[in-house]
C-alpha atoms as a PDB file:
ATOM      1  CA  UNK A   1       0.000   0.000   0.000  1.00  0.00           C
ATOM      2  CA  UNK A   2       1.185   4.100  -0.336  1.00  0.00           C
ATOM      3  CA  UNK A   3      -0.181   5.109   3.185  1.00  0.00           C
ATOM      4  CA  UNK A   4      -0.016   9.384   3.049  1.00  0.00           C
ATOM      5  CA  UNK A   5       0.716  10.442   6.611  1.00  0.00           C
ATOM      6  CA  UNK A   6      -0.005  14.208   8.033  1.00  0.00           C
ATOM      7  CA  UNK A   7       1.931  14.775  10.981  1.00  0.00           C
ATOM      8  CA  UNK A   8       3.533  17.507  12.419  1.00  0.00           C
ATOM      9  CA  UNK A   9       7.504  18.177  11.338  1.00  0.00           C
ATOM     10  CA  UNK A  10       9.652  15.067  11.094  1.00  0.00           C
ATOM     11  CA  UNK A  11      12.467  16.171  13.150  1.00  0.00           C
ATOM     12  CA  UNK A  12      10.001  17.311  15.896  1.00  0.00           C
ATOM     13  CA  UNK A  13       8.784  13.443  16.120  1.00  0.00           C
ATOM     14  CA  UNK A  14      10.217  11.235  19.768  1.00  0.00           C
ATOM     15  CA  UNK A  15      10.469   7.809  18.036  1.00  0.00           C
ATOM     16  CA  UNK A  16      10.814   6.424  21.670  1.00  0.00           C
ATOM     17  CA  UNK A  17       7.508   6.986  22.862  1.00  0.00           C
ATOM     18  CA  UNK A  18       5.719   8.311  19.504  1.00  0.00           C
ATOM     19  CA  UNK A  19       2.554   6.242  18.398  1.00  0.00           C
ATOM     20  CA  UNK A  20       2.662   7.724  14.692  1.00  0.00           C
ATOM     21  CA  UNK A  21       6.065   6.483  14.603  1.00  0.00           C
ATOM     22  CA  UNK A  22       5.840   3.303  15.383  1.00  0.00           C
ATOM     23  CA  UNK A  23       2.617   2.529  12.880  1.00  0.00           C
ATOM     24  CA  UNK A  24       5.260   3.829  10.331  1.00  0.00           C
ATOM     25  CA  UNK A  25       7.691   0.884  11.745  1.00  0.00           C
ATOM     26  CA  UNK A  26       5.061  -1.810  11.244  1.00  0.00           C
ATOM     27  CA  UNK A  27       3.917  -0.377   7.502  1.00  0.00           C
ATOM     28  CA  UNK A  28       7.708  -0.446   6.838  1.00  0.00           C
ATOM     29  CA  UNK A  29       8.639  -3.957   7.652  1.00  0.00           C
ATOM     30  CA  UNK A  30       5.281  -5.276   6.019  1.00  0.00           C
ATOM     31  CA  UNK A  31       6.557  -3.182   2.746  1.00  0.00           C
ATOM     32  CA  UNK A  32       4.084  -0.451   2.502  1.00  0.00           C
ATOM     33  CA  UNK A  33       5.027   2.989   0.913  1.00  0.00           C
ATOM     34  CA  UNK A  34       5.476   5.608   2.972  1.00  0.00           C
ATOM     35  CA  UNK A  35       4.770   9.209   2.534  1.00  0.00           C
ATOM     36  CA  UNK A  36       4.878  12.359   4.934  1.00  0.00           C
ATOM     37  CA  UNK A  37       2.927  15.445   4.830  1.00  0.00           C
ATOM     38  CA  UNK A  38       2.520  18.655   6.820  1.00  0.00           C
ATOM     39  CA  UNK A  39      -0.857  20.771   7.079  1.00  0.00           C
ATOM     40  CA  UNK A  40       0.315  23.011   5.214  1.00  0.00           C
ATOM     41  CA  UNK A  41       1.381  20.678   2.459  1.00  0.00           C
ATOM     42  CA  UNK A  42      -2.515  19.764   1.781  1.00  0.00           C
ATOM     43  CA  UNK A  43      -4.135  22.334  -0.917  1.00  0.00           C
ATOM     44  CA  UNK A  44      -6.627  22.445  -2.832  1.00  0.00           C
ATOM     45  CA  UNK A  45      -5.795  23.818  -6.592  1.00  0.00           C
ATOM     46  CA  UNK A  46      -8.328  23.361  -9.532  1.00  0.00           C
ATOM     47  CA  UNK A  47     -10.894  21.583  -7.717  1.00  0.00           C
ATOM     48  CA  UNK A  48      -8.295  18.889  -6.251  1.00  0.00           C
ATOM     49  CA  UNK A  49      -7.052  18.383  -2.780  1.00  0.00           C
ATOM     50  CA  UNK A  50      -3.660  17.741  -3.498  1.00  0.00           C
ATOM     51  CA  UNK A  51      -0.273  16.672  -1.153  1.00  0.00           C
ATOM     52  CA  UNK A  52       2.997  17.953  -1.099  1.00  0.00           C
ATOM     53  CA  UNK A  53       4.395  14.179  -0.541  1.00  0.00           C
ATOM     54  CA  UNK A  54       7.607  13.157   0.637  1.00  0.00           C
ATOM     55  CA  UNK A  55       8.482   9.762   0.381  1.00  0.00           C
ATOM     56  CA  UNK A  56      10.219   8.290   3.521  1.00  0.00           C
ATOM     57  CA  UNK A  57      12.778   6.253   4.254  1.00  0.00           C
ATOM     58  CA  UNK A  58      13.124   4.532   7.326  1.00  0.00           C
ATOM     59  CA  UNK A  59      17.183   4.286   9.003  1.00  0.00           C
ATOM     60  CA  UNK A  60      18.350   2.295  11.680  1.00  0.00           C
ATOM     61  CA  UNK A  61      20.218   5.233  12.905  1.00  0.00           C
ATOM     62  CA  UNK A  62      19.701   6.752  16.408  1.00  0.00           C
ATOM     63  CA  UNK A  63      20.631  10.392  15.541  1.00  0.00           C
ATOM     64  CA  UNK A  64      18.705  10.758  11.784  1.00  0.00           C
ATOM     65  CA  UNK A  65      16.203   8.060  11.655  1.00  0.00           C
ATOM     66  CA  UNK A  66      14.227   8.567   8.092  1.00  0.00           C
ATOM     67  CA  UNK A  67      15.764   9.936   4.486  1.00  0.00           C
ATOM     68  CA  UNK A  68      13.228  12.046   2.563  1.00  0.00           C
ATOM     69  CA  UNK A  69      12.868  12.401  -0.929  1.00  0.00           C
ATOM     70  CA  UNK A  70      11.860  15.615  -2.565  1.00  0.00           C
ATOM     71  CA  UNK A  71       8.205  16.775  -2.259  1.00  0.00           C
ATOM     72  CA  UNK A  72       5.767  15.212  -5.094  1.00  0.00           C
ATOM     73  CA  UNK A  73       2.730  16.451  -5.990  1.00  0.00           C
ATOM     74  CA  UNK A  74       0.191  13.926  -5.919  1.00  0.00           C
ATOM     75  CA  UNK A  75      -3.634  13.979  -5.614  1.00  0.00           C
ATOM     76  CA  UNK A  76      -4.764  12.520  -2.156  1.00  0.00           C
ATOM     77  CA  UNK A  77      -7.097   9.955  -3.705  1.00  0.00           C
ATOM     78  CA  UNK A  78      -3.813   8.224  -5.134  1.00  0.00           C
ATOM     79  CA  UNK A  79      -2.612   6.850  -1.843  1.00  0.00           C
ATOM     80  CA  UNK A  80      -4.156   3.670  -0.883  1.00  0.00           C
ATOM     81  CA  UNK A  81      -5.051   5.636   2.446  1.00  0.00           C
ATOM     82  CA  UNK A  82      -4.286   8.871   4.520  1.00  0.00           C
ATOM     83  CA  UNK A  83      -3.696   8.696   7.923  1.00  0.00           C
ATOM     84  CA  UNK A  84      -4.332  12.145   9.670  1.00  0.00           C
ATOM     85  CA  UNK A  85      -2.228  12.190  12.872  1.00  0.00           C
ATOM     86  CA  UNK A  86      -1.472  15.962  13.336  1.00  0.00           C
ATOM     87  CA  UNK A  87      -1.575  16.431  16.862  1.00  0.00           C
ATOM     88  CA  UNK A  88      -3.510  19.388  18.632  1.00  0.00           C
ATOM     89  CA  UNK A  89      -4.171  22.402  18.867  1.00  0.00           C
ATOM     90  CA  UNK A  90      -7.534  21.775  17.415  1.00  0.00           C
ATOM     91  CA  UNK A  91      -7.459  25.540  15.770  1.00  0.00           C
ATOM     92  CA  UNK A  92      -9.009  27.062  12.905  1.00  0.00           C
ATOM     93  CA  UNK A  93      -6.457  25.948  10.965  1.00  0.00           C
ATOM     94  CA  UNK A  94      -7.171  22.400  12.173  1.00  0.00           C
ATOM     95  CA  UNK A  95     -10.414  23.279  10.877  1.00  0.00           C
ATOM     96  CA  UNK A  96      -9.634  23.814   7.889  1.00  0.00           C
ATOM     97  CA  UNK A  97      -7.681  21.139   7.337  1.00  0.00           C
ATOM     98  CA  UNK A  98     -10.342  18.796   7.786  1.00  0.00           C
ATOM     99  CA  UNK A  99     -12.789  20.543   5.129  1.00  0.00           C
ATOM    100  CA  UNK A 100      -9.904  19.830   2.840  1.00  0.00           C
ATOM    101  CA  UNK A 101      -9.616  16.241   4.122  1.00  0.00           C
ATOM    102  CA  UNK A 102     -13.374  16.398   3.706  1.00  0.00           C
ATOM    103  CA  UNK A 103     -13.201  17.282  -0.058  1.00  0.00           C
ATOM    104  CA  UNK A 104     -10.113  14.342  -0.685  1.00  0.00           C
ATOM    105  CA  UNK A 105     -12.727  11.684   0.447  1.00  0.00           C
ATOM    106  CA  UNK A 106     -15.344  13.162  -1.464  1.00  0.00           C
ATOM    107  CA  UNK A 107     -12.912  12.569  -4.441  1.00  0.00           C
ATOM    108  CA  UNK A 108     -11.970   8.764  -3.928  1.00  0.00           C
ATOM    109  CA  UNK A 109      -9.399   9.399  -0.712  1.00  0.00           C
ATOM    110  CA  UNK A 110      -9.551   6.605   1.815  1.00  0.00           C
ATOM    111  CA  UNK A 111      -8.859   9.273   5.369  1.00  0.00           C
ATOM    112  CA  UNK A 112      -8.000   7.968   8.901  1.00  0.00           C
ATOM    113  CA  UNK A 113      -9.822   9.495  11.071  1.00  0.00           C
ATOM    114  CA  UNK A 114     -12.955  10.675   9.188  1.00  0.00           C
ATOM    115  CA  UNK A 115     -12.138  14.673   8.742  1.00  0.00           C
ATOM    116  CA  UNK A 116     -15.731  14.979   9.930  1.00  0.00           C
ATOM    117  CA  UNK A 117     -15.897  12.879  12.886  1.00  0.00           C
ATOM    118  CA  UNK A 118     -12.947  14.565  14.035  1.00  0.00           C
ATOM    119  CA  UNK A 119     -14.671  17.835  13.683  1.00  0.00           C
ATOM    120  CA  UNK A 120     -17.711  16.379  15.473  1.00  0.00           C
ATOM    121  CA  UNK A 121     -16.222  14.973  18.099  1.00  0.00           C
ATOM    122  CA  UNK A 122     -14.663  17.473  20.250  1.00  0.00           C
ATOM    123  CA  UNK A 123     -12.210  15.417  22.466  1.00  0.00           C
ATOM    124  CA  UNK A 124     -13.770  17.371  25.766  1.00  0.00           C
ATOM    125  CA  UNK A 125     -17.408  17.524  24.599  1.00  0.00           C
ATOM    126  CA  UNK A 126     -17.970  14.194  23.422  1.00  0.00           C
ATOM    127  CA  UNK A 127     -18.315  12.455  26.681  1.00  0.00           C
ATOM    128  CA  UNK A 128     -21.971  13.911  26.537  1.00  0.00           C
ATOM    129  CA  UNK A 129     -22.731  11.414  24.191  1.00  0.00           C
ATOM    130  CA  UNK A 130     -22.381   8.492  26.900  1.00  0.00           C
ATOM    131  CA  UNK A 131     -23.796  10.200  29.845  1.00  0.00           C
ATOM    132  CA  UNK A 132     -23.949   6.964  31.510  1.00  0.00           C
ATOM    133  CA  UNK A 133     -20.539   6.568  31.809  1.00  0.00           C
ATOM    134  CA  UNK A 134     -19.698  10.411  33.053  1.00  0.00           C
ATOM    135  CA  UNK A 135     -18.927  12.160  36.552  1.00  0.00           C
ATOM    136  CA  UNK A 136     -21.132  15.008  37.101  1.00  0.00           C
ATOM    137  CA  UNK A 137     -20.388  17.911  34.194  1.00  0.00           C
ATOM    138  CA  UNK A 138     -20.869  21.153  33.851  1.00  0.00           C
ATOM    139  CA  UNK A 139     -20.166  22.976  30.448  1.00  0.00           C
ATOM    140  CA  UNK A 140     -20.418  26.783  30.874  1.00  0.00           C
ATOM    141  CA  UNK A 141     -19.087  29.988  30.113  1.00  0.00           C
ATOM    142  CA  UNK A 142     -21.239  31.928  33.138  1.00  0.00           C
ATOM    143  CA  UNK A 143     -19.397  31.884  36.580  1.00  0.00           C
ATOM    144  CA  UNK A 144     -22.411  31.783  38.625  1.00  0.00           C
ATOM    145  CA  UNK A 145     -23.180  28.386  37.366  1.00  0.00           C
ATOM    146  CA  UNK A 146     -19.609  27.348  38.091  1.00  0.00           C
ATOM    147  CA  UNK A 147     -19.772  28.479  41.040  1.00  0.00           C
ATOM    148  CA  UNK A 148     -23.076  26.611  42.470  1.00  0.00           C
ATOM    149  CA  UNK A 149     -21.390  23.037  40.540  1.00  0.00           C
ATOM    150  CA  UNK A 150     -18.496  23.413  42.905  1.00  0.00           C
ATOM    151  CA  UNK A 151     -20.703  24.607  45.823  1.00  0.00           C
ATOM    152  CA  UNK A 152     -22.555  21.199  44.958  1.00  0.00           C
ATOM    153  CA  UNK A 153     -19.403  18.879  44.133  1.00  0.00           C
ATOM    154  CA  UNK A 154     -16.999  20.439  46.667  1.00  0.00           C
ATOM    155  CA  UNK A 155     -13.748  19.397  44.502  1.00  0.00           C
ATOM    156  CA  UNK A 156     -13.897  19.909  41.321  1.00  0.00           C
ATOM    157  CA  UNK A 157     -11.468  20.181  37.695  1.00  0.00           C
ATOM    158  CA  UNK A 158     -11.556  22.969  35.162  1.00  0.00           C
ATOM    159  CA  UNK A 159     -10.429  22.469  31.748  1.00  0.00           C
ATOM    160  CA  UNK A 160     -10.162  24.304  28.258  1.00  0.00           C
ATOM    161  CA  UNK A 161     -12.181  22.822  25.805  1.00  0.00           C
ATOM    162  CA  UNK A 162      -9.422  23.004  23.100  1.00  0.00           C
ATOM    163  CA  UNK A 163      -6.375  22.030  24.836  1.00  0.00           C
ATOM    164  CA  UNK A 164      -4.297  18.622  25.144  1.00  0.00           C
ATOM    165  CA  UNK A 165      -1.007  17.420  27.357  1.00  0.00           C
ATOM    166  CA  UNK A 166      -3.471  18.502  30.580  1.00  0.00           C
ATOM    167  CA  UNK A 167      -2.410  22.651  29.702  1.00  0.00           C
ATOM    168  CA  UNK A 168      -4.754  24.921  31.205  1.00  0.00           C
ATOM    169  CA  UNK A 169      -6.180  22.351  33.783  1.00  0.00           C
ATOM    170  CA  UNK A 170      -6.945  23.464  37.640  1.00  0.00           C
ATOM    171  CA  UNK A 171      -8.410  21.637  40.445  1.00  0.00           C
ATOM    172  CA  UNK A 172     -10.422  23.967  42.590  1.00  0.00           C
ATOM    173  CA  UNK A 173     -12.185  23.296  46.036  1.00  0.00           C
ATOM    174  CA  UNK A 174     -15.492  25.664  47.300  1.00  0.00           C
ATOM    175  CA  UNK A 175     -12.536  27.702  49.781  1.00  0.00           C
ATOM    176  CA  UNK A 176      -9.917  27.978  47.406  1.00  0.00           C
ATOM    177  CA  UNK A 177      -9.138  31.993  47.342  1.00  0.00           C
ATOM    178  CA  UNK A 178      -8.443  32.366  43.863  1.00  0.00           C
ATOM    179  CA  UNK A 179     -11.545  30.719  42.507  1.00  0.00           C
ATOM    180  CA  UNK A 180     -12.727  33.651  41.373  1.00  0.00           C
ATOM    181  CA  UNK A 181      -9.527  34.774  39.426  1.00  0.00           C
ATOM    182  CA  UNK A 182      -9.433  31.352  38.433  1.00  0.00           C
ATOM    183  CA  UNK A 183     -12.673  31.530  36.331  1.00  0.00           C
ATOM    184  CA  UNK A 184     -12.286  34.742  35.001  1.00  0.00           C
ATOM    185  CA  UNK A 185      -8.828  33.882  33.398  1.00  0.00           C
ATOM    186  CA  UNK A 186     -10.640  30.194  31.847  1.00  0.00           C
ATOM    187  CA  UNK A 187     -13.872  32.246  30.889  1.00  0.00           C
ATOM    188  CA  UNK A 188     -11.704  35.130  29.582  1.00  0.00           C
ATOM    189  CA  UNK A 189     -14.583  37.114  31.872  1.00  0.00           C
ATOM    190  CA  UNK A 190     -17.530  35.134  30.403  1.00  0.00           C
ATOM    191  CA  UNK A 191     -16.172  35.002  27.080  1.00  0.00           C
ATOM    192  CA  UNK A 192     -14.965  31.338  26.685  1.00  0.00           C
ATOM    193  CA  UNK A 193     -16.526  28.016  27.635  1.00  0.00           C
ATOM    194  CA  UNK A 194     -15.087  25.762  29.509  1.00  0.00           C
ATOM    195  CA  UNK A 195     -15.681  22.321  31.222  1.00  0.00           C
ATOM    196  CA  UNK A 196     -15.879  21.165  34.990  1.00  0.00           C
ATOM    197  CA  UNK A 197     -15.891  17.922  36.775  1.00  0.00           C
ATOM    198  CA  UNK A 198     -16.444  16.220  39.917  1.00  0.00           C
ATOM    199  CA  UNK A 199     -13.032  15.607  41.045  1.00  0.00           C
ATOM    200  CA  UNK A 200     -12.237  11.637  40.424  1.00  0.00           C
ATOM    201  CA  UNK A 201      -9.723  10.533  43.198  1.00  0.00           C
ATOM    202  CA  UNK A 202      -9.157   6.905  41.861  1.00  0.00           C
ATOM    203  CA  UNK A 203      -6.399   9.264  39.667  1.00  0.00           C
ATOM    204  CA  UNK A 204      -4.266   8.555  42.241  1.00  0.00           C
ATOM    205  CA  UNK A 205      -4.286   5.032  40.389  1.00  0.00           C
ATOM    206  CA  UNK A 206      -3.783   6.227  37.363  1.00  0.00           C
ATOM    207  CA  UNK A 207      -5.677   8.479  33.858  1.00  0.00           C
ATOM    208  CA  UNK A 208      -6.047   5.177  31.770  1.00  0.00           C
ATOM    209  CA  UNK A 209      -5.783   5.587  27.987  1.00  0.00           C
ATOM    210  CA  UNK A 210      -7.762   2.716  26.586  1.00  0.00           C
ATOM    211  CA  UNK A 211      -7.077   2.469  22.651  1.00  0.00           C
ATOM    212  CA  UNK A 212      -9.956   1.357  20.175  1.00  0.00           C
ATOM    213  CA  UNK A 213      -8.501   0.040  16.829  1.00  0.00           C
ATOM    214  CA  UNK A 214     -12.026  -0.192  14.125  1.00  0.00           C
ATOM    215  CA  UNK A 215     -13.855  -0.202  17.255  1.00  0.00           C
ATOM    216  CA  UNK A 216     -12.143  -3.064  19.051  1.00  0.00           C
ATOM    217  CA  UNK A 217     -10.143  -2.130  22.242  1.00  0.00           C
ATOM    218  CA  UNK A 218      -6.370  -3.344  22.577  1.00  0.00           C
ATOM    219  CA  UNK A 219      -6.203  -5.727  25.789  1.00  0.00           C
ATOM    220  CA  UNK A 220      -3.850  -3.259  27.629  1.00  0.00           C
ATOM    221  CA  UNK A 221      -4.346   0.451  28.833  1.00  0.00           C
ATOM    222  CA  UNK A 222      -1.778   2.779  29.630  1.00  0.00           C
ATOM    223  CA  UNK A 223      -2.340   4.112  33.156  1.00  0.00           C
ATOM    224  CA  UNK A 224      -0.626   7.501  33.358  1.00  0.00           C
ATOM    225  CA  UNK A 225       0.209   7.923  36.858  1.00  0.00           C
ATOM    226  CA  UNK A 226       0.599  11.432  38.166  1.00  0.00           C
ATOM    227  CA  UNK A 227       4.140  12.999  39.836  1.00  0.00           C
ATOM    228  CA  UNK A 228       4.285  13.557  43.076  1.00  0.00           C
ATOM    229  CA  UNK A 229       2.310  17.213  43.632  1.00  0.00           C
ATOM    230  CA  UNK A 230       0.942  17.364  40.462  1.00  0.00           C
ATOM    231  CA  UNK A 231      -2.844  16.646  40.127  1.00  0.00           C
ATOM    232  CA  UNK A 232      -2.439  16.130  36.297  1.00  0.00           C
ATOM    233  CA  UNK A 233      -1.557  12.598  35.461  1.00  0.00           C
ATOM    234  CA  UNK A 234      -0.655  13.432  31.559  1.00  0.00           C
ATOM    235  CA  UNK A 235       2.475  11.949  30.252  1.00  0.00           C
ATOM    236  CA  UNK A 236       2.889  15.794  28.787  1.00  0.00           C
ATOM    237  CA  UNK A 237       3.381  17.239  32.397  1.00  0.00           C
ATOM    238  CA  UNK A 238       5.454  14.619  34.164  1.00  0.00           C
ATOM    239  CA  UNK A 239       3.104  11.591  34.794  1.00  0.00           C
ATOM    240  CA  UNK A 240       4.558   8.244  34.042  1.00  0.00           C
ATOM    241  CA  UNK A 241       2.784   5.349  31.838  1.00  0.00           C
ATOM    242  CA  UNK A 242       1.930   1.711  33.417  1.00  0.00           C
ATOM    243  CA  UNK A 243       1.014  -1.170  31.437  1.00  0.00           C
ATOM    244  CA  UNK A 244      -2.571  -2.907  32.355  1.00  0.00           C
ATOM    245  CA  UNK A 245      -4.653  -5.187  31.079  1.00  0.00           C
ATOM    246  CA  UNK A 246      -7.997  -3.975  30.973  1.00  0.00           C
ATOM    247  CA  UNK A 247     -10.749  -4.149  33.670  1.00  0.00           C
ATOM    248  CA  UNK A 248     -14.011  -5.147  33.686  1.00  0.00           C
ATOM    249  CA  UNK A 249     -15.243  -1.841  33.866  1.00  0.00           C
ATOM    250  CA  UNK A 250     -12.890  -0.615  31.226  1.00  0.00           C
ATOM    251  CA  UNK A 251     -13.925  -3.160  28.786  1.00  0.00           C
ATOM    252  CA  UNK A 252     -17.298  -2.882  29.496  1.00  0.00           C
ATOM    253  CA  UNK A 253     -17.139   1.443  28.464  1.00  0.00           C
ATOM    254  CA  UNK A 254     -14.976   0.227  25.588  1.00  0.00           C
ATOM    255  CA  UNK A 255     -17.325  -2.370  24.106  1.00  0.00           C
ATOM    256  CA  UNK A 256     -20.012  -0.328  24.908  1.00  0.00           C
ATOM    257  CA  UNK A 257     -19.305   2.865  22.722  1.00  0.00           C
ATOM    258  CA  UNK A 258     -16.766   1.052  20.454  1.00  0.00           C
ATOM    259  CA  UNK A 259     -19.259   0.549  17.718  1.00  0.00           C
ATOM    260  CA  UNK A 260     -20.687   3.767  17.664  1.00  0.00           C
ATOM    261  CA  UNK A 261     -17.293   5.834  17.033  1.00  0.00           C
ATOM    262  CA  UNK A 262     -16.400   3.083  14.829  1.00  0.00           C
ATOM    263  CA  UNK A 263     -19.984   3.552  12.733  1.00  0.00           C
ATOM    264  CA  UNK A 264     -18.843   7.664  12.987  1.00  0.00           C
ATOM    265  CA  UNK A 265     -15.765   6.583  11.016  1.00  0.00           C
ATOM    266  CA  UNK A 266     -13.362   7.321  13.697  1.00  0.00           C
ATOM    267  CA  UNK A 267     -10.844   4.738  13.301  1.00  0.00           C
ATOM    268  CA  UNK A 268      -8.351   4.993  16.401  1.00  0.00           C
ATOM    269  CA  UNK A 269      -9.783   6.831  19.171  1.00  0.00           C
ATOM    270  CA  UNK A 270      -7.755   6.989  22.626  1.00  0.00           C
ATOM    271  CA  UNK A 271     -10.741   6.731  25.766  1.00  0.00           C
ATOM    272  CA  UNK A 272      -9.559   8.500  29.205  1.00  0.00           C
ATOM    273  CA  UNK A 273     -11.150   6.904  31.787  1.00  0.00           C
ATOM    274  CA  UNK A 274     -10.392   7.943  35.513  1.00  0.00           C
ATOM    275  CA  UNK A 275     -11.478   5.196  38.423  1.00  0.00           C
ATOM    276  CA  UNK A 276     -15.494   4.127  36.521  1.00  0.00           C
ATOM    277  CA  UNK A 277     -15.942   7.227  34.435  1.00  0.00           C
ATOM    278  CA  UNK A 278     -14.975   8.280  30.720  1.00  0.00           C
ATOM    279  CA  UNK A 279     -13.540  11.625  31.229  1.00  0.00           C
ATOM    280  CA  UNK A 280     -11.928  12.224  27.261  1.00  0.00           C
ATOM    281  CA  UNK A 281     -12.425  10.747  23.635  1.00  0.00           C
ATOM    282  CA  UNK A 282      -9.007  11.652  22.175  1.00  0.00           C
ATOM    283  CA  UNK A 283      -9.461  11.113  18.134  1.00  0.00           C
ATOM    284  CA  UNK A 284      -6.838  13.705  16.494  1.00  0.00           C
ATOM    285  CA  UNK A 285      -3.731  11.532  17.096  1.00  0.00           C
ATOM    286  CA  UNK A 286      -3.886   9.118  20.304  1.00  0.00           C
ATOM    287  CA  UNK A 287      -0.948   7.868  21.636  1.00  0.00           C
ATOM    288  CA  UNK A 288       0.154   4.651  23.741  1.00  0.00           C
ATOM    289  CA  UNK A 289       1.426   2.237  21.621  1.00  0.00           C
ATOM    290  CA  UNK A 290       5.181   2.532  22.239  1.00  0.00           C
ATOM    291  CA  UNK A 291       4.304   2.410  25.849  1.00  0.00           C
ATOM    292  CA  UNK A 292       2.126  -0.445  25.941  1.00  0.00           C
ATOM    293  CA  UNK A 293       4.056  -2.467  23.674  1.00  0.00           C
ATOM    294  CA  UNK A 294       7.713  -2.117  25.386  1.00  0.00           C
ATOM    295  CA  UNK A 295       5.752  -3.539  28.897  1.00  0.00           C
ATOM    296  CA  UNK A 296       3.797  -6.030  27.818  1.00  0.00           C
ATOM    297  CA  UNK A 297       4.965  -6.784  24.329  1.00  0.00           C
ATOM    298  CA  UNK A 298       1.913  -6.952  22.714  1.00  0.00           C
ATOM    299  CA  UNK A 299       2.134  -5.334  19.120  1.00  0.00           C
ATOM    300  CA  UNK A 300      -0.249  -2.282  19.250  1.00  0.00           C
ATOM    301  CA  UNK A 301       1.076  -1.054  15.681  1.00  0.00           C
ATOM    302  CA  UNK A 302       0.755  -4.315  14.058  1.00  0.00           C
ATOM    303  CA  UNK A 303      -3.138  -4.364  15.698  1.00  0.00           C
ATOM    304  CA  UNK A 304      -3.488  -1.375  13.899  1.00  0.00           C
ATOM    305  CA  UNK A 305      -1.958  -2.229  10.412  1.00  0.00           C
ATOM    306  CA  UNK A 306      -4.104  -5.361  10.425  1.00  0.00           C
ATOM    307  CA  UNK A 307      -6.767  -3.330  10.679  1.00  0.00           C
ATOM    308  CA  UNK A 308      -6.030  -0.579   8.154  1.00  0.00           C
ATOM    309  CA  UNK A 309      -4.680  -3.469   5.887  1.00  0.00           C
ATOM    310  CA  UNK A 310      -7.732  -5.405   6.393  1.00  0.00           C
ATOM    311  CA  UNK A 311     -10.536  -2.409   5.595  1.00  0.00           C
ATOM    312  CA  UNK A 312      -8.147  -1.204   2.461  1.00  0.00           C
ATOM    313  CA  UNK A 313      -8.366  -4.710   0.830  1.00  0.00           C
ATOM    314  CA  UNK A 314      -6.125  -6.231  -1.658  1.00  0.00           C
END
């Protein structure tokens, strides 16, 4: 197969813990094609979405690990598939980028995610969807109803809606003396909406990172286990990764709304689950997979390229 990847710059990529890179090992030693592309390498010109392709290379070399060729121009419906893995900041120009991914498919391109179920499914908001598996929520911009969630909940987390790596987070309790400083600079003073939740204290144990390959969950989850101090359990500010296999409760949320973000055409979608309760549905570039498979061995990547492999067809 030529698999078309859009990532974000090469030499900005951590092969030792990068889940991008190491579905671009497994393509390689099956003999797939590989191609790399930036955001801004995606245009549209004529009436085609066209890619600014570079065919890669792959080197066993610690300090330079992939030769690219020079950029080709190539309509995105000639790659046997197009994996979109540019990571957050979901901005406009995000945005953007998936009307043009949009356009591709509507022209014979094969795109991983779907451009519009990662539009749809904002990685905050879309817990909403499976209430039954939520803490208490509260979406607001208004700092009156903040307030009277945390006078309810007594502990509570405030996040950005458009944020990743934990940024932006704060854990607030109903005597903390900057609350009110606190949700003016969130809200930009009633301006921006954000989300808050019932503290979860089973994230002493760990933010779990359950990946769903076509809908089907891999048998381990990556428990990200905060440092000591820090509330936020993110590998991004300091948490470190454990290996688990799945509990009961996390297969059952996983088998549960599997099939429905597979049916939205989201291909591999990383769940967040805290303790019982989904707290994130991360579908713009997951990660895990180096993690997971240097503990337990088990080959997330090739899980994956069975799967792509498998709904490309000969």
């Amino acid at each position: 197969m030529k698999i078309g990847i859009i990532l974000d710059p090469l030499e900005h990529i951590k092969t030792y813990k990068d889940s991008t890179f190491a579905m671009m090992l497994e393509a390689s030693r099956r003999g797939h094609e590989l191609f790399a592309m930036e955001q801004e390498d995606v245009v549209l010109r004529d009436g085609g979405v066209l890619g600014f392709a570079r065919k890669l290379t792959l080197l066993d070399d610690t300090l330079r690990w992939y030769a690219a060729d020079d950029a080709l121009v190539r309509p995105l419906r000639d790659f046997d598939l197009v994996l979109m893995r540019k990571d957050p900041p979901f901005d406009m120009e995000y945005v953007y980028s998936t009307y043009l991914l949009e356009l591709a498919e509507a022209q014979g391109a094969r795109i991983f995610n779907k451009p519009l179920a990662i539009r749809d499914y904002n990685e905050k908001l879309a817990i909403a969807k499976f209430p039954q598996f939520t803490a208490p929520t509260l979406v607001t911009r208004r700092a009156a109803l903040l307030k009277e969630f945390l006078a309810t909940q007594r502990d509570v987390i405030l996040k950005p809606l458009d944020a990743m790596g934990g940024s932006g987070i704060f854990r607030v309790t109903r005597d903390d003396p900057n609350l009110n400083v606190i949700i003016e600079t969130m809200t930009g003073m009633g301006t921006r909406t954000i989300m808050a939740q019932r503290f979860i204290p089973e994230i002493a144990q760990g933010d779990k990172r359950i990946l769903l390959i076509d809908g089907e969950p891999v048998p381990y989850v990556l428990a990200r286990i905060a440092a000591e101090g820090e509330t936020r359990a993110n590998l991004a500010a300091g948490g470190r990764g454990v290996a688990q296999p799945l509990s009961p409760r996390d297969r059952l949320i996983a088998e549960t709304i599997g099939p429905d973000l597979r049916a939205a055409g989201l291909f591999l979608v990383g769940l967040d689950v805290i303790g019982d309760y989904l707290t994130e549905i991360n579908v713009t570039s997951p990660t895990g997979m180096r993690e997971i498979a240097a503990q337990t061995g088990f080959n997330v990547a090739g899980m994956m390229l069975d799967a792509l492999e498998r709904v490309a067809g000969p």
